[in-house]
PDB file of N, CA and C in Angstrom:
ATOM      1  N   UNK A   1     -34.192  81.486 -24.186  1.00  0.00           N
ATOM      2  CA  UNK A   1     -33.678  81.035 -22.907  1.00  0.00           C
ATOM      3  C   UNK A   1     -34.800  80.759 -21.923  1.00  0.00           C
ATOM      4  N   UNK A   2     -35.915  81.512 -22.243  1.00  0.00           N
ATOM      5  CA  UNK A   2     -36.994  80.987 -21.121  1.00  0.00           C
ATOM      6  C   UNK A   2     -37.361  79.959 -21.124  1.00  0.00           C
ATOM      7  N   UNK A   3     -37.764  79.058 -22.217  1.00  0.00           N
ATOM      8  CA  UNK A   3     -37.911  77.964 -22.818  1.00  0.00           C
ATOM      9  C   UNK A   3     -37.355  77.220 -21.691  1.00  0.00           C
ATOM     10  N   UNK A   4     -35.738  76.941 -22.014  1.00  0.00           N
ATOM     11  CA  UNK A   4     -34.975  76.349 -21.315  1.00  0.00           C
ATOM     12  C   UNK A   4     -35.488  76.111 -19.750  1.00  0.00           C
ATOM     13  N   UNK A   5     -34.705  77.408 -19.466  1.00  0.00           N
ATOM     14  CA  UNK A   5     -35.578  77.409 -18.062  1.00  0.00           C
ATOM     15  C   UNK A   5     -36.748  77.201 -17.260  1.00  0.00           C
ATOM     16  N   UNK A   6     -38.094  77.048 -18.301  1.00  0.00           N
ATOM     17  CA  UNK A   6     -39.139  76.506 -18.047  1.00  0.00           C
ATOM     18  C   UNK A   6     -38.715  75.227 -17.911  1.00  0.00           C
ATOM     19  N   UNK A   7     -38.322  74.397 -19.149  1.00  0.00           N
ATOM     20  CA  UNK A   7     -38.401  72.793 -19.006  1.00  0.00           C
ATOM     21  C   UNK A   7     -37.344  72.474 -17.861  1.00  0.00           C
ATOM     22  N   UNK A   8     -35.885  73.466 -17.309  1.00  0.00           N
ATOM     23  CA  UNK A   8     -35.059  73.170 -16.599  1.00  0.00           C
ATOM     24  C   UNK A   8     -35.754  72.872 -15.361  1.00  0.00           C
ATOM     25  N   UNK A   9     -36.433  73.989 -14.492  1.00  0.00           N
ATOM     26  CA  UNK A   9     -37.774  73.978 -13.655  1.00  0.00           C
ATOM     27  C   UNK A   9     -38.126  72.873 -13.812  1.00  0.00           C
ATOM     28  N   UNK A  10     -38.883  72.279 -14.827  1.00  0.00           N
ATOM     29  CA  UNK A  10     -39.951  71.182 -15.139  1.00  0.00           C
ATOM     30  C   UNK A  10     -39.511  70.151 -14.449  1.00  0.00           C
ATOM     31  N   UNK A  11     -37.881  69.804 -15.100  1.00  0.00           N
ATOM     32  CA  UNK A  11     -37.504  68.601 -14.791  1.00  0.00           C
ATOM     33  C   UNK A  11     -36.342  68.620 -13.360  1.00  0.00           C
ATOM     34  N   UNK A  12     -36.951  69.897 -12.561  1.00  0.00           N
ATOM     35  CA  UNK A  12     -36.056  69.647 -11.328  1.00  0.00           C
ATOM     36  C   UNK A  12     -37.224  69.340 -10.039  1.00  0.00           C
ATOM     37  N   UNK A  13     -38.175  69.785 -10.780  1.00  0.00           N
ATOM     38  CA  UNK A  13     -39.872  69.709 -10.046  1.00  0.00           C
ATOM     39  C   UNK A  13     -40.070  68.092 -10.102  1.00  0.00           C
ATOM     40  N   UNK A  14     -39.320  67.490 -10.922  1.00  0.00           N
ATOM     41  CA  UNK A  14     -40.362  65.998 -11.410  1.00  0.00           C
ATOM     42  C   UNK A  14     -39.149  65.204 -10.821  1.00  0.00           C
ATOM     43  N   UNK A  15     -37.808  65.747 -11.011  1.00  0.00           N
ATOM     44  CA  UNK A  15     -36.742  65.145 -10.236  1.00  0.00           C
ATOM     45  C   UNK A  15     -37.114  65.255  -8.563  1.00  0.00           C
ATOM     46  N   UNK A  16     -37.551  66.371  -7.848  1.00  0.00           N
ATOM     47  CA  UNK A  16     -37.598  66.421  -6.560  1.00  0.00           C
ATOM     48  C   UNK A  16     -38.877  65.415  -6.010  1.00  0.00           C
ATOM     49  N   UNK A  17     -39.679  65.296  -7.194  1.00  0.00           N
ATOM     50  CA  UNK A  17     -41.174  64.711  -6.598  1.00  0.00           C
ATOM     51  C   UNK A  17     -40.535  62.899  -7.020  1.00  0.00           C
ATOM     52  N   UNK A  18     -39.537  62.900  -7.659  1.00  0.00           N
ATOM     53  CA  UNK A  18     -39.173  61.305  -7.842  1.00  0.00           C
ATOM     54  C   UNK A  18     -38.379  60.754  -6.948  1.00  0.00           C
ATOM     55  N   UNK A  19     -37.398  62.042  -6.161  1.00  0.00           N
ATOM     56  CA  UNK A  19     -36.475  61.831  -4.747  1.00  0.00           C
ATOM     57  C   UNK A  19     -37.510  61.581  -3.489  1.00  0.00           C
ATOM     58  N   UNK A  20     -39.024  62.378  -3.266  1.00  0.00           N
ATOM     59  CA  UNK A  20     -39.657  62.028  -2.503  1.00  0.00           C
ATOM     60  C   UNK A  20     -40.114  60.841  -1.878  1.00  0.00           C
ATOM     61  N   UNK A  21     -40.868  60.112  -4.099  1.00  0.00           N
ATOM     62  CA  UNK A  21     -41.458  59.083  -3.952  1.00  0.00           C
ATOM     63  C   UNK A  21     -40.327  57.865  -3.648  1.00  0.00           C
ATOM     64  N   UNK A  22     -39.240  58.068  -3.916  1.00  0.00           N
ATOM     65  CA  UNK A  22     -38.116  57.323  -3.466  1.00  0.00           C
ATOM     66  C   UNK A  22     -37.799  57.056  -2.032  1.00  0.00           C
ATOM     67  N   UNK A  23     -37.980  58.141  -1.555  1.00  0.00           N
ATOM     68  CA  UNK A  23     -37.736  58.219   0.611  1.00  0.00           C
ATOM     69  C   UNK A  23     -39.157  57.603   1.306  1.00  0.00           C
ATOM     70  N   UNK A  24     -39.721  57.931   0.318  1.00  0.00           N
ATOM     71  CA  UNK A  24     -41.305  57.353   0.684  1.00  0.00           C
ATOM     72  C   UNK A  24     -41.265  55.739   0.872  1.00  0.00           C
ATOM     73  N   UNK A  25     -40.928  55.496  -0.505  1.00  0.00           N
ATOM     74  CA  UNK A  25     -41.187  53.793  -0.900  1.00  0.00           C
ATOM     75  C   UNK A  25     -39.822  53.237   0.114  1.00  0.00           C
ATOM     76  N   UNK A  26     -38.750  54.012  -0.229  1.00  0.00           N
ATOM     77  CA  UNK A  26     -37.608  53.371   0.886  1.00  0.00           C
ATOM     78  C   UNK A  26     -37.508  52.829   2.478  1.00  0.00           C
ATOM     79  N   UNK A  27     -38.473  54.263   2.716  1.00  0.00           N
ATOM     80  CA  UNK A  27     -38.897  54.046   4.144  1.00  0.00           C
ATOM     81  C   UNK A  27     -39.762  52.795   4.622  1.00  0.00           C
ATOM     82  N   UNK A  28     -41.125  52.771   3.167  1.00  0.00           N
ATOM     83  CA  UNK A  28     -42.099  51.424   3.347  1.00  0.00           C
ATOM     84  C   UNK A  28     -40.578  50.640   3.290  1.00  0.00           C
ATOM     85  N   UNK A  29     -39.676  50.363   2.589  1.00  0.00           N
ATOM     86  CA  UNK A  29     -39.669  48.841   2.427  1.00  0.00           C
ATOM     87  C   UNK A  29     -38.367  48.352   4.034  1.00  0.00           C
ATOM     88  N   UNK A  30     -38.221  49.638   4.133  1.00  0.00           N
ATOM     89  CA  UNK A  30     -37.248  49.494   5.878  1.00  0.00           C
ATOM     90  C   UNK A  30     -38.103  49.124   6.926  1.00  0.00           C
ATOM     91  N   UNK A  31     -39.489  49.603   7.016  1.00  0.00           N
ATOM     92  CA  UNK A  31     -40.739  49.177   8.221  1.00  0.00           C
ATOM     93  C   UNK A  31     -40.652  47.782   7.483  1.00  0.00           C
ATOM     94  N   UNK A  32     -40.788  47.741   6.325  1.00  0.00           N
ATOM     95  CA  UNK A  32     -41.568  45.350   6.302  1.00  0.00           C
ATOM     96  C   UNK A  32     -40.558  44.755   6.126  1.00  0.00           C
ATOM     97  N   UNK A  33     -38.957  45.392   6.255  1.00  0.00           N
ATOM     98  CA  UNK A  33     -37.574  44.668   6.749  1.00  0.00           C
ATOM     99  C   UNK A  33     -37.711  44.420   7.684  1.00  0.00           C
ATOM    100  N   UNK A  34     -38.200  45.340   8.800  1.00  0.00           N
ATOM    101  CA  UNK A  34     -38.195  45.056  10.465  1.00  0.00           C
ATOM    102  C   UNK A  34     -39.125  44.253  10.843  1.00  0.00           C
ATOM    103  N   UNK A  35     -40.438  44.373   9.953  1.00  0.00           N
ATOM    104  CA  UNK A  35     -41.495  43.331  10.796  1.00  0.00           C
ATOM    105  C   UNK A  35     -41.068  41.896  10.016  1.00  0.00           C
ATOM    106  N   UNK A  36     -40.288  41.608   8.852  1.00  0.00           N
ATOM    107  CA  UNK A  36     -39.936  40.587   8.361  1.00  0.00           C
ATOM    108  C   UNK A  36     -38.655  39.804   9.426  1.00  0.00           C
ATOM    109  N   UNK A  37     -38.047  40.842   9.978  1.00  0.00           N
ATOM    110  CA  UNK A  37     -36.856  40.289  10.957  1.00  0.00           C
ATOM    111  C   UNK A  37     -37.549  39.696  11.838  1.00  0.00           C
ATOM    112  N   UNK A  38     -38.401  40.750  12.918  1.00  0.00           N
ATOM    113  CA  UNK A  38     -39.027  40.345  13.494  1.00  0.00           C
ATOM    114  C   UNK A  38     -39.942  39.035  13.682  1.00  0.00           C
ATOM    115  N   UNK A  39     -40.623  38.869  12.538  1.00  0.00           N
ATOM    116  CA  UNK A  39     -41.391  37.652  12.035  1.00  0.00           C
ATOM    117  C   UNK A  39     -40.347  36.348  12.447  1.00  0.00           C
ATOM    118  N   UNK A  40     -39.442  36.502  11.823  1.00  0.00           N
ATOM    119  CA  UNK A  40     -38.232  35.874  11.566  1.00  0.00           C
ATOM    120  C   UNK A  40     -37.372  35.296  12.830  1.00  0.00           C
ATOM    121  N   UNK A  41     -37.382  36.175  13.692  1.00  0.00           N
ATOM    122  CA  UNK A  41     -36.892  36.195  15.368  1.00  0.00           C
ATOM    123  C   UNK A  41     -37.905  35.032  16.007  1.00  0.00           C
ATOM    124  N   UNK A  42     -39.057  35.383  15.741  1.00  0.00           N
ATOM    125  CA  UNK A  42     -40.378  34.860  16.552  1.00  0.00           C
ATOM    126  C   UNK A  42     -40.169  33.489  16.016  1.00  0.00           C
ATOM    127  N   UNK A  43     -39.978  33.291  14.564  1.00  0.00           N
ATOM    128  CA  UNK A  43     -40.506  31.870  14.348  1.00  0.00           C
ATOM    129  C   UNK A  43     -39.125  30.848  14.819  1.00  0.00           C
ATOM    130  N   UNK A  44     -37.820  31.585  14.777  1.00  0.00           N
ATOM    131  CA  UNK A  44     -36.415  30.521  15.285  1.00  0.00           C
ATOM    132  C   UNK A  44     -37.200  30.420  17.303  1.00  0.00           C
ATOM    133  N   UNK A  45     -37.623  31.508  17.725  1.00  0.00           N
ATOM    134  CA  UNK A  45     -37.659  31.072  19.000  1.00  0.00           C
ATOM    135  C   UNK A  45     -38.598  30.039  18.911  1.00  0.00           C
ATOM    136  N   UNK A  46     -40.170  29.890  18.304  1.00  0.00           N
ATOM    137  CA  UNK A  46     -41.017  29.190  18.709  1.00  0.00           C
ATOM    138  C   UNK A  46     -40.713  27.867  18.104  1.00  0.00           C
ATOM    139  N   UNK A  47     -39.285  27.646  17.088  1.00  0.00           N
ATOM    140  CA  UNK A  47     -39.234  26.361  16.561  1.00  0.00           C
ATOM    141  C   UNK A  47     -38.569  25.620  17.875  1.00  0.00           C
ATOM    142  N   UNK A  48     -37.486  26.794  18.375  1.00  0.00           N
ATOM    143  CA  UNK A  48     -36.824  26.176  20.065  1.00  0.00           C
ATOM    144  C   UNK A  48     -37.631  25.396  20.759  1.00  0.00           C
ATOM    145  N   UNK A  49     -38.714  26.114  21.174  1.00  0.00           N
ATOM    146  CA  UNK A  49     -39.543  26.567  22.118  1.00  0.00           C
ATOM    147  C   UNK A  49     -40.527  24.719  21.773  1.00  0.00           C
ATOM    148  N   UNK A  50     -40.566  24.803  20.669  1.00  0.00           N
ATOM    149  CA  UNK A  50     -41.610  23.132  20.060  1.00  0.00           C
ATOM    150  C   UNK A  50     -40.206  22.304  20.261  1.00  0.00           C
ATOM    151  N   UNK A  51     -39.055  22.189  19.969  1.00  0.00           N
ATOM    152  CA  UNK A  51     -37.995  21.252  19.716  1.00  0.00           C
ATOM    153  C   UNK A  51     -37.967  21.095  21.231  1.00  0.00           C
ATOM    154  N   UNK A  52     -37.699  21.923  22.246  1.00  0.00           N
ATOM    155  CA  UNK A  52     -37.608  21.644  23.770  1.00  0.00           C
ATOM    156  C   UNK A  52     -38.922  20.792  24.140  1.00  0.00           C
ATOM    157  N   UNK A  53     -39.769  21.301  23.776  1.00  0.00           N
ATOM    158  CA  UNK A  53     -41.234  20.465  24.535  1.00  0.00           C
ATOM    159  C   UNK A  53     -41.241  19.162  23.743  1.00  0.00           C
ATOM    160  N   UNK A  54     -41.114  18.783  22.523  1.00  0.00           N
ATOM    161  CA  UNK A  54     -40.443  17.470  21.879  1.00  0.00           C
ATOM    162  C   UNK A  54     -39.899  16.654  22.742  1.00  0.00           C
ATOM    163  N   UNK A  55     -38.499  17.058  23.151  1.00  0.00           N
ATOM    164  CA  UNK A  55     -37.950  16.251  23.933  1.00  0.00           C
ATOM    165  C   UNK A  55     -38.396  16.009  25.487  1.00  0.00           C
ATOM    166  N   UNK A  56     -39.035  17.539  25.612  1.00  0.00           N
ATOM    167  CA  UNK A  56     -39.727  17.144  27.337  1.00  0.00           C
ATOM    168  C   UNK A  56     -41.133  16.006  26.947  1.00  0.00           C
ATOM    169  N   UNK A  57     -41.714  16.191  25.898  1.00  0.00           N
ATOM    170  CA  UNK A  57     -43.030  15.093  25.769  1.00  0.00           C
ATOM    171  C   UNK A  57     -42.471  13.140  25.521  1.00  0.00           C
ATOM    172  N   UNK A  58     -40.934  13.087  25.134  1.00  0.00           N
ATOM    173  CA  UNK A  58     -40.789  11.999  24.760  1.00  0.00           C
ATOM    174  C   UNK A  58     -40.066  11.611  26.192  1.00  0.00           C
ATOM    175  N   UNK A  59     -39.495  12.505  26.910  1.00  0.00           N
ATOM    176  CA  UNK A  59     -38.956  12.143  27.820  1.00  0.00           C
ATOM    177  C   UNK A  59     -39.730  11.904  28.661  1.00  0.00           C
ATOM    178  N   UNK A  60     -40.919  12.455  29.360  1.00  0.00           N
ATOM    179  CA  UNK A  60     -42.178  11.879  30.667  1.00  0.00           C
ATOM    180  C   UNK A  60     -42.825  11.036  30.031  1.00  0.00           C
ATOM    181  N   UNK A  61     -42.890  10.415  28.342  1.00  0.00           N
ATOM    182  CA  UNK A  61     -43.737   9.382  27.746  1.00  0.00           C
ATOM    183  C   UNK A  61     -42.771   8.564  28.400  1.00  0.00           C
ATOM    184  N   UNK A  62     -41.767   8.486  28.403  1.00  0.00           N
ATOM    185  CA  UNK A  62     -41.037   7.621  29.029  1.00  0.00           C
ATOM    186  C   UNK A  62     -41.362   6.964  29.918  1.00  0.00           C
ATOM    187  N   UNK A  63     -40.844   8.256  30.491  1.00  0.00           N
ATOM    188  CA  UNK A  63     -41.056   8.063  32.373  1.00  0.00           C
ATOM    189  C   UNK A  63     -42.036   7.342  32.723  1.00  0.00           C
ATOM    190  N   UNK A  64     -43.403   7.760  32.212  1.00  0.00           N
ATOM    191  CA  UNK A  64     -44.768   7.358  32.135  1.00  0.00           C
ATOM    192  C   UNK A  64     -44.839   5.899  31.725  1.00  0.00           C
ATOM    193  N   UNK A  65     -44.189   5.228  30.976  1.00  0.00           N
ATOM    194  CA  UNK A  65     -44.155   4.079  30.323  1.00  0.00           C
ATOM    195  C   UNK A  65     -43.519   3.138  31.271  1.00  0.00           C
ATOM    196  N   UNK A  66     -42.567   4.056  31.857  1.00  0.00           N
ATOM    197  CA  UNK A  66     -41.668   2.831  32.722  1.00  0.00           C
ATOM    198  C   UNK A  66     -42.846   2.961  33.781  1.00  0.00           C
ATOM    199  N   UNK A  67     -43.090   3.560  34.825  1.00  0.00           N
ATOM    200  CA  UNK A  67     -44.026   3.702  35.869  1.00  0.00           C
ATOM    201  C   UNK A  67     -45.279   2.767  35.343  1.00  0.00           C
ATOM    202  N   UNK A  68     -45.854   2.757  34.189  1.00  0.00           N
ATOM    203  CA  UNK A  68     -46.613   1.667  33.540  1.00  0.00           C
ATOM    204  C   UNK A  68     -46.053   0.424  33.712  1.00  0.00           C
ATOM    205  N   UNK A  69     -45.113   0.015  33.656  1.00  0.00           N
ATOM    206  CA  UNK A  69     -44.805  -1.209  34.155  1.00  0.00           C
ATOM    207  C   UNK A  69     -43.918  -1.564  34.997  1.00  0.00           C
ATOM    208  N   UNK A  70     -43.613  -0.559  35.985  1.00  0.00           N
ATOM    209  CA  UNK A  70     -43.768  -0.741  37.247  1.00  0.00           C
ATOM    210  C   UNK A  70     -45.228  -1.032  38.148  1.00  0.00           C
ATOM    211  N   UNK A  71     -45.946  -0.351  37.723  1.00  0.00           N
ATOM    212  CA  UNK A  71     -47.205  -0.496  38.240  1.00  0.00           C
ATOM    213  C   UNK A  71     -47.410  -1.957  38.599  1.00  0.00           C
ATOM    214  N   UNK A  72     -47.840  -2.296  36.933  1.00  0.00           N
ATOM    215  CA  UNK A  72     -48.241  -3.991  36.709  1.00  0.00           C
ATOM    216  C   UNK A  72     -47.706  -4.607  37.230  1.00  0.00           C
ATOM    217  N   UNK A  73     -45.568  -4.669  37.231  1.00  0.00           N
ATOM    218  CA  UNK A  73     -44.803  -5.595  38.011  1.00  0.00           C
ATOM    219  C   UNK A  73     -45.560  -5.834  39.409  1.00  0.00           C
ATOM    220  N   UNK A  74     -45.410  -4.029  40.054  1.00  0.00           N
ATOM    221  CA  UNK A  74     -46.540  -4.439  41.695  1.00  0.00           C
ATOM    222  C   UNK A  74     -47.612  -5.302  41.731  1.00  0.00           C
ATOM    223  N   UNK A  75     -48.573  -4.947  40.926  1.00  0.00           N
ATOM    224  CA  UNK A  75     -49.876  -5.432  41.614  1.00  0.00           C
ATOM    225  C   UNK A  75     -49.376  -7.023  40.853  1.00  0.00           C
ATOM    226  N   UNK A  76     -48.301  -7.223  40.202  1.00  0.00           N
ATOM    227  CA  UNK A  76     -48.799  -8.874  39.801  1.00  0.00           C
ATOM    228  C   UNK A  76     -47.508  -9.450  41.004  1.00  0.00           C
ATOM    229  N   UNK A  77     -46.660  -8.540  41.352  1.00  0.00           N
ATOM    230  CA  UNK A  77     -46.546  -9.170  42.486  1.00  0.00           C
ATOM    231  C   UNK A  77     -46.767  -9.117  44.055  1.00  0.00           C
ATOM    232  N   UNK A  78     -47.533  -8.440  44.285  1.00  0.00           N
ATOM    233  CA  UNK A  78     -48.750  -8.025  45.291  1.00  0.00           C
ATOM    234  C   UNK A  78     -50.160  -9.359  45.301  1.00  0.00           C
ATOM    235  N   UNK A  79     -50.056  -9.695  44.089  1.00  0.00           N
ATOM    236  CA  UNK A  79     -51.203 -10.609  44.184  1.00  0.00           C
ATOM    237  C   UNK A  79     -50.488 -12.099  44.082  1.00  0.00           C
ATOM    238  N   UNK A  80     -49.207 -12.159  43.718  1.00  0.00           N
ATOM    239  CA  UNK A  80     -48.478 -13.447  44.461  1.00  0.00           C
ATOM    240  C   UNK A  80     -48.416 -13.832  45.784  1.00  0.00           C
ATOM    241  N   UNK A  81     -48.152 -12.466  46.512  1.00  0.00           N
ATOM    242  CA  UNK A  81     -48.263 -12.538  47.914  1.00  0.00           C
ATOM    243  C   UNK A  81     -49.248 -12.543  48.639  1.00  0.00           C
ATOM    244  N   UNK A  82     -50.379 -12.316  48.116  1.00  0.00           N
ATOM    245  CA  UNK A  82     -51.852 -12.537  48.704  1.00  0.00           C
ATOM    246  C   UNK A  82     -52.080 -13.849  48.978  1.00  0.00           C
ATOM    247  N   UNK A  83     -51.948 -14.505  47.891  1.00  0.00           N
ATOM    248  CA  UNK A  83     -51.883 -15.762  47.472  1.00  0.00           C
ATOM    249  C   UNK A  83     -51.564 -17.032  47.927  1.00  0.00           C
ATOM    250  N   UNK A  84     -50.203 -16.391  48.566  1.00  0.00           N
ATOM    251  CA  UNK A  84     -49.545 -17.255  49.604  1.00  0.00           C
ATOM    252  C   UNK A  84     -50.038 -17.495  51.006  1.00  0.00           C
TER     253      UNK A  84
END
């Protein structure tokens, strides 16, 4: 019966040290869930964050474009009226 009870021991020692390495590794893989969410959070905002400035850069190219030829319209008709 000691027998027994030695290897019973053995394998409640190797069972408790395999429940450890289990809470151990579980825990790692719950911290690089959170920084993976996290990661994850950051990159939907900064795709927003580029898709908004997209439309703000095409929209003052605009603006900018029309004021470009507004400009020219002036001075070419500014220099009709000189003219006269």
């Amino acid at each position: 019966m000691t027998l027994f009870r030695q290897a019973l021991s053995s394998k409640e020692d190797e069972l408790a040290a395999l429940k450890r390495e289990l809470e151990e590794k579980t825990a790692e893989l719950n911290q690089t869930r959170a920084v993976e969410i996290e990661m994850r959070n950051k990159l939907e905002e900064n795709q927003k964050v580029q898709s908004e400035n997209q439309k703000r850069l095409k929209y003052w190219g605009d603006k900018l474009s029309k004021l470009g030829i507004q400009s020219v319209r002036c001075v070419h008709i500014s220099a009709k009226h000189s003219k006269s």
